[in-house]
Protein backbone atom coordinates (compact mmCIF):
# COMPACT_ATOMS: atom_id res chain seq x y z
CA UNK A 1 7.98 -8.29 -27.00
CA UNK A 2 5.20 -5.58 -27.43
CA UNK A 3 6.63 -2.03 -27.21
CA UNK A 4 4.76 -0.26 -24.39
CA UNK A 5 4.22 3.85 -24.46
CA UNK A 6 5.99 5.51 -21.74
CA UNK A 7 4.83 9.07 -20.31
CA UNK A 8 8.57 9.74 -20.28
CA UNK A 9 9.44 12.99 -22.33
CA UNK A 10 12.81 14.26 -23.81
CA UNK A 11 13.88 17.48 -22.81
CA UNK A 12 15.63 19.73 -25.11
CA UNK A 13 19.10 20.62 -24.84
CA UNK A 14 21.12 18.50 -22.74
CA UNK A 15 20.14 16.23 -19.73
CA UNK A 16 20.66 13.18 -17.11
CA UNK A 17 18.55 10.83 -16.92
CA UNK A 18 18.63 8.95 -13.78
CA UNK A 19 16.43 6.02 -12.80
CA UNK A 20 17.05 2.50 -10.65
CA UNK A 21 18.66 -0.04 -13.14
CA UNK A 22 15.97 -2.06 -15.16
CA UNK A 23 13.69 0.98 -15.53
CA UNK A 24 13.61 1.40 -18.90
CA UNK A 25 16.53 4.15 -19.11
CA UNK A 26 18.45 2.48 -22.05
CA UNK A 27 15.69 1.02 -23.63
CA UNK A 28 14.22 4.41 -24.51
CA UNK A 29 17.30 6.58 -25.42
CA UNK A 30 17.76 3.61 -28.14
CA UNK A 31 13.75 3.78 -29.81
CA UNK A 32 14.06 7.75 -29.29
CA UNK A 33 17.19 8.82 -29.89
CA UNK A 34 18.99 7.88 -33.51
CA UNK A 35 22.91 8.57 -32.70
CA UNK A 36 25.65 7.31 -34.16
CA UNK A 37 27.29 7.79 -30.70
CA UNK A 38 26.28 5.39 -27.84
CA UNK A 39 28.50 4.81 -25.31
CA UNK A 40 27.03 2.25 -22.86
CA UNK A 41 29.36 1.90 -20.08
CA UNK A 42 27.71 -1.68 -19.00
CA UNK A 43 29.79 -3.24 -22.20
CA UNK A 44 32.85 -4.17 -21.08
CA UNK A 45 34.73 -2.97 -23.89
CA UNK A 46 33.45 0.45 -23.38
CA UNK A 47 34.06 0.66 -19.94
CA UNK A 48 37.56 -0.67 -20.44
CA UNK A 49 38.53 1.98 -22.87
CA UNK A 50 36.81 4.56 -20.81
CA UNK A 51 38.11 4.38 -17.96
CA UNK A 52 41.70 3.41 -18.87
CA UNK A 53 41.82 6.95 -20.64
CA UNK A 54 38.49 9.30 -20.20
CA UNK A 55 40.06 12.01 -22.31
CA UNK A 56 39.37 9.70 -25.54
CA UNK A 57 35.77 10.96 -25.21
CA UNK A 58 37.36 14.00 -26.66
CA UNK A 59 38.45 12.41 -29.47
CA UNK A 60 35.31 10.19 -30.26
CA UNK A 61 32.91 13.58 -30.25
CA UNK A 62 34.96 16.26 -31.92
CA UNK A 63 35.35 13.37 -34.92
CA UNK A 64 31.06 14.00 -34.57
CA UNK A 65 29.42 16.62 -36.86
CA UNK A 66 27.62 19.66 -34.96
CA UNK A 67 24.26 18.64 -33.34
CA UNK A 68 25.27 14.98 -32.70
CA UNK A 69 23.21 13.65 -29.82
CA UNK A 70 25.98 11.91 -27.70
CA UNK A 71 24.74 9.36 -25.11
CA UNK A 72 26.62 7.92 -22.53
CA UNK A 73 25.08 5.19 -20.59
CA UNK A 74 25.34 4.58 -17.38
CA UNK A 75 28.38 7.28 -16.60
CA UNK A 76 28.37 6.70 -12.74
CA UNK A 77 30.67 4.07 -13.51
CA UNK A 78 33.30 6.28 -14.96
CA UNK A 79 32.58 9.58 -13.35
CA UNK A 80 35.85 11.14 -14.60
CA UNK A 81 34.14 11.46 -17.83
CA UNK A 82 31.80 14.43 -16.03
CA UNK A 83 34.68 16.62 -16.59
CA UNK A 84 35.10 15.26 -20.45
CA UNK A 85 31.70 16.50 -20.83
CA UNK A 86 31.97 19.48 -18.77
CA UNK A 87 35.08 20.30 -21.23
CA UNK A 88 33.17 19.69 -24.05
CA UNK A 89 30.18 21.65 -23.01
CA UNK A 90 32.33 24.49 -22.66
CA UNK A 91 33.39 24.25 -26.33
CA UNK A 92 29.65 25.20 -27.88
CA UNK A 93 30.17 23.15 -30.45
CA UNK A 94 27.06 22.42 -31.24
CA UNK A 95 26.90 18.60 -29.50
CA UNK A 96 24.02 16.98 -27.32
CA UNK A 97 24.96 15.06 -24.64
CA UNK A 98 22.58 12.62 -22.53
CA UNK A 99 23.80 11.04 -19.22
CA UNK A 100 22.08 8.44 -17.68
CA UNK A 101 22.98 7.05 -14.24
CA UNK A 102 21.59 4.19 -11.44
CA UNK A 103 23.22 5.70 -9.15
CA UNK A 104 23.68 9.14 -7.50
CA UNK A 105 26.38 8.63 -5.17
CA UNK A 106 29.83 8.64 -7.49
CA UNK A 107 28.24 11.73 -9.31
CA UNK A 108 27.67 13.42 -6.05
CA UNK A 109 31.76 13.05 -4.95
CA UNK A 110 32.69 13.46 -8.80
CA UNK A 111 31.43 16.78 -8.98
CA UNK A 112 28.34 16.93 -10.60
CA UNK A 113 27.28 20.10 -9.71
CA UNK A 114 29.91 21.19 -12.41
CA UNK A 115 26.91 20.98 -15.07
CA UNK A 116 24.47 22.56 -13.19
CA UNK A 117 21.87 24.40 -14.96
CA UNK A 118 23.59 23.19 -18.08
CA UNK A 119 22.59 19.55 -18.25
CA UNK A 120 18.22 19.70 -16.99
CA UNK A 121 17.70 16.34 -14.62
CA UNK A 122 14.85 13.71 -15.32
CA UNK A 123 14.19 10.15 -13.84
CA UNK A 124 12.58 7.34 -15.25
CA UNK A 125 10.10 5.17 -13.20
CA UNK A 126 8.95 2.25 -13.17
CA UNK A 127 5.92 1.35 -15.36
CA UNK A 128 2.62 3.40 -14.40
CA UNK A 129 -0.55 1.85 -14.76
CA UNK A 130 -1.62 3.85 -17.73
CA UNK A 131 1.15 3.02 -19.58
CA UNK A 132 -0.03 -0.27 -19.46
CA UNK A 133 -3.24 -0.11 -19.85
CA UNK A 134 -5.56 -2.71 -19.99
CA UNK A 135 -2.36 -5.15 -19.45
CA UNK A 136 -2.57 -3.63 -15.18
CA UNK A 137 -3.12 -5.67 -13.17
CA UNK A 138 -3.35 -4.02 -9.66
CA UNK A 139 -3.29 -7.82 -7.82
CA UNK A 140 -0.03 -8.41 -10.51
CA UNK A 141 1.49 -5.11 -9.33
CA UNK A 142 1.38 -5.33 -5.39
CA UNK A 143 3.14 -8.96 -6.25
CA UNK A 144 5.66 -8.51 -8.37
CA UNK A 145 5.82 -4.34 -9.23
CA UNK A 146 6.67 -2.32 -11.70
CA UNK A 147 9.89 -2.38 -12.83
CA UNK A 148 9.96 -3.16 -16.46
CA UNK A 149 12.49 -5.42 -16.59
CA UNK A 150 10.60 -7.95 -14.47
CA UNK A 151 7.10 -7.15 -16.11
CA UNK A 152 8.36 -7.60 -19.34
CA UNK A 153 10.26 -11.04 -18.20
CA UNK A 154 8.52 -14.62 -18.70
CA UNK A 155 8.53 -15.01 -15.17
CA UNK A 156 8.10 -11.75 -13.22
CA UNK A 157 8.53 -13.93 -9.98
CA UNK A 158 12.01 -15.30 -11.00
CA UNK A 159 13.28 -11.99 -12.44
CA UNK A 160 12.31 -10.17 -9.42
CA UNK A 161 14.12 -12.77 -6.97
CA UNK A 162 17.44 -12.31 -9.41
CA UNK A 163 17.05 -8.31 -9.45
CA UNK A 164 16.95 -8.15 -5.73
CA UNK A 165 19.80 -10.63 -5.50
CA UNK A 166 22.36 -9.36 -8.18
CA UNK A 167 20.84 -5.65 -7.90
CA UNK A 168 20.12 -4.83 -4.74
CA UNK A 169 22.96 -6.50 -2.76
CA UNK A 170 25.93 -7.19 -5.16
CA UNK A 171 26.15 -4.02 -7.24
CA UNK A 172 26.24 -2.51 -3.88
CA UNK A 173 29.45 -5.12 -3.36
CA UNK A 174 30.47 -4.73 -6.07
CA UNK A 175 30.91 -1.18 -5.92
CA UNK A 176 32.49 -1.03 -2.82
CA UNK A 177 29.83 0.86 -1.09
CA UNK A 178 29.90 -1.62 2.23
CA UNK A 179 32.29 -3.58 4.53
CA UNK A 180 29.78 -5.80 5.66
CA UNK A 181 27.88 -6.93 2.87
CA UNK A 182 25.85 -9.23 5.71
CA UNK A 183 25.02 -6.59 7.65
CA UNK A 184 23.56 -4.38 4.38
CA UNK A 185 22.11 -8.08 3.45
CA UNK A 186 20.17 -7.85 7.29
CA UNK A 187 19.84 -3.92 6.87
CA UNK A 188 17.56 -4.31 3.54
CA UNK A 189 15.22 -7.05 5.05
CA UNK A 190 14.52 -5.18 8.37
CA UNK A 191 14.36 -1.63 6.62
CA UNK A 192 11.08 -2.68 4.54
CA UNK A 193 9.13 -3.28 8.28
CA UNK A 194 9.31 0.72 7.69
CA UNK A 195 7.92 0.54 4.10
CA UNK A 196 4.90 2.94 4.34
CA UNK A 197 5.71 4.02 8.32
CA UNK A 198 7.89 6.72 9.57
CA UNK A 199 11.46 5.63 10.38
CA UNK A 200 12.64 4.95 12.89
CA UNK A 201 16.64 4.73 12.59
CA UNK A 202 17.18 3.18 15.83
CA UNK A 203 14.75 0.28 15.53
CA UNK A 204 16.23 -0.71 12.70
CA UNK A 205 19.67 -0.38 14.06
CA UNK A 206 18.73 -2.86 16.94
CA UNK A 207 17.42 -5.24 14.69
CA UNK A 208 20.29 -5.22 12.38
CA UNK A 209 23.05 -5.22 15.43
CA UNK A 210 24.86 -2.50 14.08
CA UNK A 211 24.95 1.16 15.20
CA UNK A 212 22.65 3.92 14.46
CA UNK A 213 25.23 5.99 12.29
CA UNK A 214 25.39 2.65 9.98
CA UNK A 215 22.32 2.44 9.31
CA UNK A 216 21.74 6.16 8.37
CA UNK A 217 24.66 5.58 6.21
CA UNK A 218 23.07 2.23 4.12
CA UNK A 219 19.51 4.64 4.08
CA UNK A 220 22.39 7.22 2.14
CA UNK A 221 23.27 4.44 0.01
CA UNK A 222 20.07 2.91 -1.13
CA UNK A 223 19.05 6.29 -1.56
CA UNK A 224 21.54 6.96 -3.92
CA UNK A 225 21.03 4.27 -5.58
CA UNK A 226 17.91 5.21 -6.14
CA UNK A 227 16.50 2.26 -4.69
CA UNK A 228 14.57 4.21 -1.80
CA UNK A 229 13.19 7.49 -0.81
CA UNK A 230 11.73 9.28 1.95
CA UNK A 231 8.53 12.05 2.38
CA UNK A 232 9.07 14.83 4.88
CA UNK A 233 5.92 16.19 6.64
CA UNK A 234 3.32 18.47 4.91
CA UNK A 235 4.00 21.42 7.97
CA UNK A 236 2.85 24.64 5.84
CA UNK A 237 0.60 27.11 7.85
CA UNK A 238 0.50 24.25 10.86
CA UNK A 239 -2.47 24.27 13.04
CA UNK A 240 -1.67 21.81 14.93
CA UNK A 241 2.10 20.11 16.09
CA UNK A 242 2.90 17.55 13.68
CA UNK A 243 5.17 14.29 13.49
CA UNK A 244 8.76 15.67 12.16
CA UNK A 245 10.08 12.44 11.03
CA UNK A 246 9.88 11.41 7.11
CA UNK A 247 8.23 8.12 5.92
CA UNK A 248 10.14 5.86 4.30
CA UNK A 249 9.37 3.77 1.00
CA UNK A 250 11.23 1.30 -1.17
CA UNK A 251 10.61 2.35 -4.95
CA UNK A 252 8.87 -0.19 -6.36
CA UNK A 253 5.94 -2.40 -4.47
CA UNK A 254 7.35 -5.76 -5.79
CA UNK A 255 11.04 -4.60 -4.33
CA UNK A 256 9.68 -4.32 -1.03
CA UNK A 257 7.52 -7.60 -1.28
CA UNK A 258 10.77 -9.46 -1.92
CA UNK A 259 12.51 -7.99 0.92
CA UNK A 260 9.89 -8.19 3.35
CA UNK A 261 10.39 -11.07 5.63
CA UNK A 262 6.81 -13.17 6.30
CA UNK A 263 5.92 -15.55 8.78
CA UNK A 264 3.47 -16.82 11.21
CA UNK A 265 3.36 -13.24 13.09
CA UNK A 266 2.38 -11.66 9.84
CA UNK A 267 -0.38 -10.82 8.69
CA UNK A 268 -1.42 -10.95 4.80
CA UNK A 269 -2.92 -7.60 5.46
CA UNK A 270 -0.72 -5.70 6.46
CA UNK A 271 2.22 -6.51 4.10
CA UNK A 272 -0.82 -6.10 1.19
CA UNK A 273 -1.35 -2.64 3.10
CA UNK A 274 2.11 -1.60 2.45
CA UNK A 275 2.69 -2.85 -1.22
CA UNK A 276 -0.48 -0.69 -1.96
CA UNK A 277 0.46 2.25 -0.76
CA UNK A 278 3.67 1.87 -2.00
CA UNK A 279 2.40 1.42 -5.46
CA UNK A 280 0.85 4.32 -5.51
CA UNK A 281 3.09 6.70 -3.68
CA UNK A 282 5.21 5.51 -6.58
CA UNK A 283 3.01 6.18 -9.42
CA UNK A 284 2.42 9.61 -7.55
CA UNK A 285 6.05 10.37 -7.96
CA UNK A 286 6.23 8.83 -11.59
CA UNK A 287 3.04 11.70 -12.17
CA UNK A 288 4.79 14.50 -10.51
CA UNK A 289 8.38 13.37 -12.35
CA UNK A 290 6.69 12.99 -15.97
CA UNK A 291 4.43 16.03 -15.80
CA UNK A 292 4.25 19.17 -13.44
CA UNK A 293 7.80 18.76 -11.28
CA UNK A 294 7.07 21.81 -9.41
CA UNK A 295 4.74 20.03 -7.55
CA UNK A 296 6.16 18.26 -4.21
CA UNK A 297 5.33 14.57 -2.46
CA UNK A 298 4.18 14.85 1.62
CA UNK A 299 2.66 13.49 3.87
CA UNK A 300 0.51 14.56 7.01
CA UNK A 301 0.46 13.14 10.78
CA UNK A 302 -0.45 15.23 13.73
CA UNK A 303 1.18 14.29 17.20
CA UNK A 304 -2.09 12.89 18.37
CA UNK A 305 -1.83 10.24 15.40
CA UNK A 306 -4.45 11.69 12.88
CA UNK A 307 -2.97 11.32 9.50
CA UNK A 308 -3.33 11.38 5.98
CA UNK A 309 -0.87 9.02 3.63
CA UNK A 310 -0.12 11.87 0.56
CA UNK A 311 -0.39 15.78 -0.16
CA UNK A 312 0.68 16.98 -3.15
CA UNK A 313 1.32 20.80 -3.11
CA UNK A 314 2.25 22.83 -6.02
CA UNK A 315 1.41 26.08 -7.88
CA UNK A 316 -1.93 24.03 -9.32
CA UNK A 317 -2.28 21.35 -7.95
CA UNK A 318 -3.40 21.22 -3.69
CA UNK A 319 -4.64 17.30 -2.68
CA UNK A 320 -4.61 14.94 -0.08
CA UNK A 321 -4.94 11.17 -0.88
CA UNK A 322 -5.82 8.27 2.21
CA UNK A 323 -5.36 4.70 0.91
CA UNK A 324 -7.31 1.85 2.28
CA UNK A 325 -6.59 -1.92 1.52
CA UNK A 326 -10.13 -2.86 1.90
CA UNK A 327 -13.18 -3.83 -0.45
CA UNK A 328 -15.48 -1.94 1.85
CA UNK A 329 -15.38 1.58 3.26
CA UNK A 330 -17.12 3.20 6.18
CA UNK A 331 -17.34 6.82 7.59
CA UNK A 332 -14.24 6.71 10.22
CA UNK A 333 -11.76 5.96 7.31
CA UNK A 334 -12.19 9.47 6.19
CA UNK A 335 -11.61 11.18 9.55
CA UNK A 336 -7.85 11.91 8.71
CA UNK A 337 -8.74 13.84 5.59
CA UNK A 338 -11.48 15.49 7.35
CA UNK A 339 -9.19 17.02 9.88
CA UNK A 340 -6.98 18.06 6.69
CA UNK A 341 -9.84 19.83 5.31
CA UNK A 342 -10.44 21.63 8.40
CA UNK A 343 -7.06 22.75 8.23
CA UNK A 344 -6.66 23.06 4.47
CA UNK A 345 -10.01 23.78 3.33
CA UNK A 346 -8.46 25.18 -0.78
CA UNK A 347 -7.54 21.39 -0.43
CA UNK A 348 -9.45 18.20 -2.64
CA UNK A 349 -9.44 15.57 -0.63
CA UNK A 350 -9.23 11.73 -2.13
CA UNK A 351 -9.58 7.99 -0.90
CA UNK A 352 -8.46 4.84 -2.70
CA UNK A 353 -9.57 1.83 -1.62
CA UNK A 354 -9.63 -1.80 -3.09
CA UNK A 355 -13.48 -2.15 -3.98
CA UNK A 356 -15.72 -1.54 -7.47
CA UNK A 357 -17.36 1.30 -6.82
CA UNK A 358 -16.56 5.66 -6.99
CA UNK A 359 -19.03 7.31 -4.47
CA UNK A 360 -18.67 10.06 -1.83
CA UNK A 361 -19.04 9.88 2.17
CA UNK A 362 -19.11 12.84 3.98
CA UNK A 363 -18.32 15.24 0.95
CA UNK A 364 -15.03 12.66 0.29
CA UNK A 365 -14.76 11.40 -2.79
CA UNK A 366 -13.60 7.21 -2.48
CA UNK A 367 -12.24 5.95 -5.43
CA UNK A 368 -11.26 1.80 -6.94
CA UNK A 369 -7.87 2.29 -6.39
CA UNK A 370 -6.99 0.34 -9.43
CA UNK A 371 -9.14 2.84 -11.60
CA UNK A 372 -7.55 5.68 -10.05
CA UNK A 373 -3.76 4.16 -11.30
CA UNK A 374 -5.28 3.09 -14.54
CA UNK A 375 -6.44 6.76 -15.13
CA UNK A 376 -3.28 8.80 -13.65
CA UNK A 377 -1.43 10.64 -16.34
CA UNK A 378 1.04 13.02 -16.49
CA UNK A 379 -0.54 16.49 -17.41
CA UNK A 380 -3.88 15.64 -16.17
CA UNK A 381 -4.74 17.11 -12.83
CA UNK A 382 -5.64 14.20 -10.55
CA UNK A 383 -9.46 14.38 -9.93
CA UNK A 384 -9.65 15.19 -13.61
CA UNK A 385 -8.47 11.74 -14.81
């Protein structure tokens, strides 16, 4: 299997490193980080001995010379050991421990705030389209996604259909996260009709049959797992009243296109509209991640309906991106970014869309949308790719 670059970079000292399983996470720490010390709490072995007795990590590092790297895969499955490490940490002797984690939401009630600002927090993404270079395929990537596991498989169709299915619904079983693993089962399938659209809690509560408070509680959980996020409202300096409702996106484009019910009623374009702006809302989060983290994710509606999909906003970096699942632009798809302008004028304004060709209407610059992903790297301002 070739070895692909990521745009992933260690930071020094200590540090989680959190990421949706199949991202890549363990793969790295093993071609970039020589220990003698891996823990990986997905062997069972390990995990037995680990969690039978957490205090033998104290044994296993203090046998370790000063400046050991220690990593320990995976810890959300024995989150006692956060107070191991904490204990160790406390000792300055000289160790460096790496975390890694799928999952938020044992860390959360374990206490993990008890290495803040002593442990620095990164995520792995999936693949970007850079780090793949001329291997993207944008028609590939709205199919199956990102995720390395399945783009690095034989067949990305199979692998995806067996991530979703052992992933997605029984490591939530598993874990003991629902009572009703039908209902989460229902709950994942009618949540990705809000892929790209602002959520709306109590549709999806309707659909599902359950109550609204259960359904904000499996958004908690997928969120925790990493497996979904949300983009609040870009509301600085408001001219005009805006939506106040987040939009809500599955993580990787080929997740959502296996969750995403199709039938007669559905049109081809409008799931394809979705998985595209999903894929790049998610390389957009793999830039910000990888590169300048002080920079935040938003989006922008107004209460009349005028909206733009992205705005990134940080101390350098001030853009609004439209996406358009079309081979062929015309003047009225830039009107939302227009009326950003108007507002935002310090603001570059973008459009992707799915033709050949970079040229500008009305002072907007429209951009091949799989040239724009093939270009985006961490460190680069966008527009400067």
């Amino acid at each position: 299997m070739e070895t692909k670059t990521r745009f992933f970079q260690k930071p020094n000292g200590d540090f989680f490193l959190f990421g949706p399983r199949g991202t890549g996470k363990s793969t790295w720490l093993r071609q970039h980080l020589k220990t003698p010390l891996f823990i990986d709490l997905l062997e069972p072995e390990d995990y037995r001995l680990y969690s039978a007795r957490p205090e033998r990590l104290i044994e296993v590092v203090e046998a370790q010379k000063s400046g050991t790297t220690i990593v320990v895969d995976e810890i959300q499955k024995v989150p006692q050991l956060l107070d191991v490490v904490h204990l160790l940490m406390e000792r300055h002797a000289g160790w460096r421990f790496v975390l890694t984690g799928s999952s938020a939401r044992k860390l959360k009630r374990a206490g993990v705030d008890l290495l803040a600002g002593r442990a620095v927090i990164k995520t792995m993404h999936p693949f970007m389209g850079a780090e793949l270079g001329e291997a993207f395929s944008l028609g590939e990537a709205l199919t199956t996604g990102m995720i390395p596991l399945v783009v690095d498989a034989t067949d990305h169709t199979e692998t995806l259909k067996a991530y979703v299915s052992l992933y997605l619904k029984e490591e939530v079983q598993m874990e003991g996260l629902v009572r009703n693993v039908g209902a989460f089962g229902r709950f994942l399938e009618s949540i990705s009709f809000s892929h790209g659209a602002v959520l709306n809690v109590s549709d999806v509560a309707r659909d599902c049959q359950v109550k609204g408070k259960t359904v904000e509680g499996y958004v908690s959980i997928i969120e925790d797992l990493l497996l979904a996020f949300r983009i609040p409202v870009f509301s600085k300096r408001a001219k005009r009243h805006l939506s106040s409702h987040p939009k809500f996106y599955y993580f990787d484009a080929g997740v959502f296109r296996a969750l995403r019910p199709s039938g007669p009623l559905d049109a081809p374009q409008e799931i394809d509209g979705a998985a595209l702006e999903g894929l790049v809302v998610q390389h957009l989060r793999a830039w910000i991640g990888y590169g300048d983290d002080s920079c935040r994710l938003y989006f922008w509606r107004t209460k009349s309906g005028t909206e733009v999909d992205f705005v990134l906003y940080g101390p350098d970096t001030f853009c609004a991106i439209e996406v358009k699942n079309t081979s062929r632009i015309h003047s009225k798809m830039v009107r939302g970014l227009l009326a950003f302008q108007k507002d935002y004028p310090e603001a570059q304004a973008f459009l992707l869309y799915r033709g050949k060709e970079a040229m500008k209407i009305k002072g907007i610059m429209c951009l091949p949308c799989e040239d724009f992903l093939k270009s985006l790297k961490p460190q680069i301002p966008i527009g400067f790719q």
